[in-house]
Protein backbone atom coordinates (compact mmCIF):
# COMPACT_ATOMS: atom_id res chain seq x y z
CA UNK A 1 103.04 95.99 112.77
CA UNK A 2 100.26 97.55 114.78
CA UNK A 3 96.10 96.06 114.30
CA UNK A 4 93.95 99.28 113.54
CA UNK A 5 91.05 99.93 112.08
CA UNK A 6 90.26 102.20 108.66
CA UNK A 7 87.58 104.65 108.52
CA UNK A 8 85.94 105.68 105.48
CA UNK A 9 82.80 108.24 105.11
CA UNK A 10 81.48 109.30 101.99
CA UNK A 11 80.38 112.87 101.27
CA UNK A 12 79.53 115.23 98.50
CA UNK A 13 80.29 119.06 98.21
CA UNK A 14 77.11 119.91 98.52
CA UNK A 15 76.11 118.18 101.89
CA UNK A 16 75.36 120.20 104.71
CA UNK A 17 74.78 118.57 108.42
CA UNK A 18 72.65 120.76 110.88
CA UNK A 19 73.45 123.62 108.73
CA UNK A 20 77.37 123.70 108.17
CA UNK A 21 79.39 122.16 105.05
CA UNK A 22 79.09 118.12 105.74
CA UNK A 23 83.23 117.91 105.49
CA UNK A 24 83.62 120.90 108.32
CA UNK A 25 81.02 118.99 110.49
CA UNK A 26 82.33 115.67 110.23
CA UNK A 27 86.05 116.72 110.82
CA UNK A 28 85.44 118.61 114.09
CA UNK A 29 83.61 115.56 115.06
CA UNK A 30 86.56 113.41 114.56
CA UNK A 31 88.77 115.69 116.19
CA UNK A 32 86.42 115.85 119.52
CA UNK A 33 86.92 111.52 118.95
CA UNK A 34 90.48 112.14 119.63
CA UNK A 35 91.24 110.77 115.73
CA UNK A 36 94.75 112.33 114.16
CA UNK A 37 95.45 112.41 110.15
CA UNK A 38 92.45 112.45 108.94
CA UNK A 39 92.57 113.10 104.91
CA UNK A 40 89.64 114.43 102.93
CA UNK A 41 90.22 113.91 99.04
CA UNK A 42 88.14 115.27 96.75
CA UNK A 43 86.92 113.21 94.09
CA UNK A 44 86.95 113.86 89.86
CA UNK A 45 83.78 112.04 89.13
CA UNK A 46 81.58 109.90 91.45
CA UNK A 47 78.37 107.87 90.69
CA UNK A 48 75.92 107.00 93.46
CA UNK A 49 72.15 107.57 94.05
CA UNK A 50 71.69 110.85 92.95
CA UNK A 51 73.68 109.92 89.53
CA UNK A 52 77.06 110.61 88.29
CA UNK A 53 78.96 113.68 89.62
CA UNK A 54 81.98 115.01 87.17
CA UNK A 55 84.16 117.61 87.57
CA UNK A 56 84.42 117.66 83.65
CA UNK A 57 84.68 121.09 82.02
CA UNK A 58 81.44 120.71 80.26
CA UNK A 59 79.27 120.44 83.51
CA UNK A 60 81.65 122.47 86.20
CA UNK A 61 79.70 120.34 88.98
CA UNK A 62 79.94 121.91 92.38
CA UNK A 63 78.69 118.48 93.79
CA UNK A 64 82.16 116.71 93.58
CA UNK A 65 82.14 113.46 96.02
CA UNK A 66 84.51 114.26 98.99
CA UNK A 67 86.03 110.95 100.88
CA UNK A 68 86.91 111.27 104.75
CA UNK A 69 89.69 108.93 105.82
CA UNK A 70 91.23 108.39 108.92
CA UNK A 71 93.26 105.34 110.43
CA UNK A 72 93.51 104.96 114.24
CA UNK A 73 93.37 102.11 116.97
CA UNK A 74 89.60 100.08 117.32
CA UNK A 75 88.73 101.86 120.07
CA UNK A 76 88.92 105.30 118.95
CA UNK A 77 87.43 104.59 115.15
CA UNK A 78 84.55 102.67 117.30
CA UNK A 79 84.33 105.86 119.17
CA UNK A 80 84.37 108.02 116.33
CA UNK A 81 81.73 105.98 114.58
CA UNK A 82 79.72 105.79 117.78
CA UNK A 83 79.42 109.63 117.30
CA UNK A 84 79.31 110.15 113.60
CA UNK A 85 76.47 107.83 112.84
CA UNK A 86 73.76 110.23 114.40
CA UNK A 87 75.05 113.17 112.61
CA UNK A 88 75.49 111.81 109.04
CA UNK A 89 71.94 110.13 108.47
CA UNK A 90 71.99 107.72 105.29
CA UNK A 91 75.46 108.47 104.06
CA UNK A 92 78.06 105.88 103.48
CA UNK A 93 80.12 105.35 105.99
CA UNK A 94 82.55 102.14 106.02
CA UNK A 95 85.60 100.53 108.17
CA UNK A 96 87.60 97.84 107.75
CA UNK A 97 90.83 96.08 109.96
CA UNK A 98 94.32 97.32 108.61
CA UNK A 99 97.97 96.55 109.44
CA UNK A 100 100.05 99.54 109.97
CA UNK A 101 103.86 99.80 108.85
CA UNK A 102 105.64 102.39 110.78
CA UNK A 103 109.47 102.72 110.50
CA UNK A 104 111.09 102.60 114.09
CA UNK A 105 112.80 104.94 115.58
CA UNK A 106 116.27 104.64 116.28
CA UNK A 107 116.54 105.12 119.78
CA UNK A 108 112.50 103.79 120.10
């Protein structure tokens, strides 16, 4: 079992950081962090200040929330925070300590 920390930015569709889609900007940041599988999952229906964004056939929303995920050692989610907290202004961004499982290798 391996310490790590879990990183967790919240986004919507619509959000655009120094002109570019928020999702594009904030992956090519985490990438120049040195982070590796980081997941974006778009969301079916979100509610935060701005009210409640649904993906339901009657409102065909193009403001869907988007969640950015990655999982890495302290040092490099630190780093990647370090960096992203400039760029994204007032959105959510959270982390918390994990334990990750990894099967061993055989000849590990």
């Amino acid at each position: 079992m391996q310490d790590a920390l879990f990183l967790r930015i919240y986004l919507s569709e619509s959000d655009r950081l120094d002109g570019r889609p928020a999702m594009q900007a904030v992956l090519d940041l985490c990438r120049e962090a040195g982070l590796t599988g980081v997941s974006v999952t778009r969301g079916i229906e979100g509610m935060g200040l701005h009210g409640i964004h649904t993906s339901s056939f009657l409102s065909l929303s193009s403001d869907l929330p988007l969640i950015v995920e990655a999982i890495d050692s302290k040092s490099k989610i630190d780093h990647a925070v370090s960096m992203l907290r400039p760029l994204i202004g007032n959105r959510l961004l959270a982390t918390w300590p994990v334990s990750v499982l990894r099967k061993q290798e055989e000849n590990a």
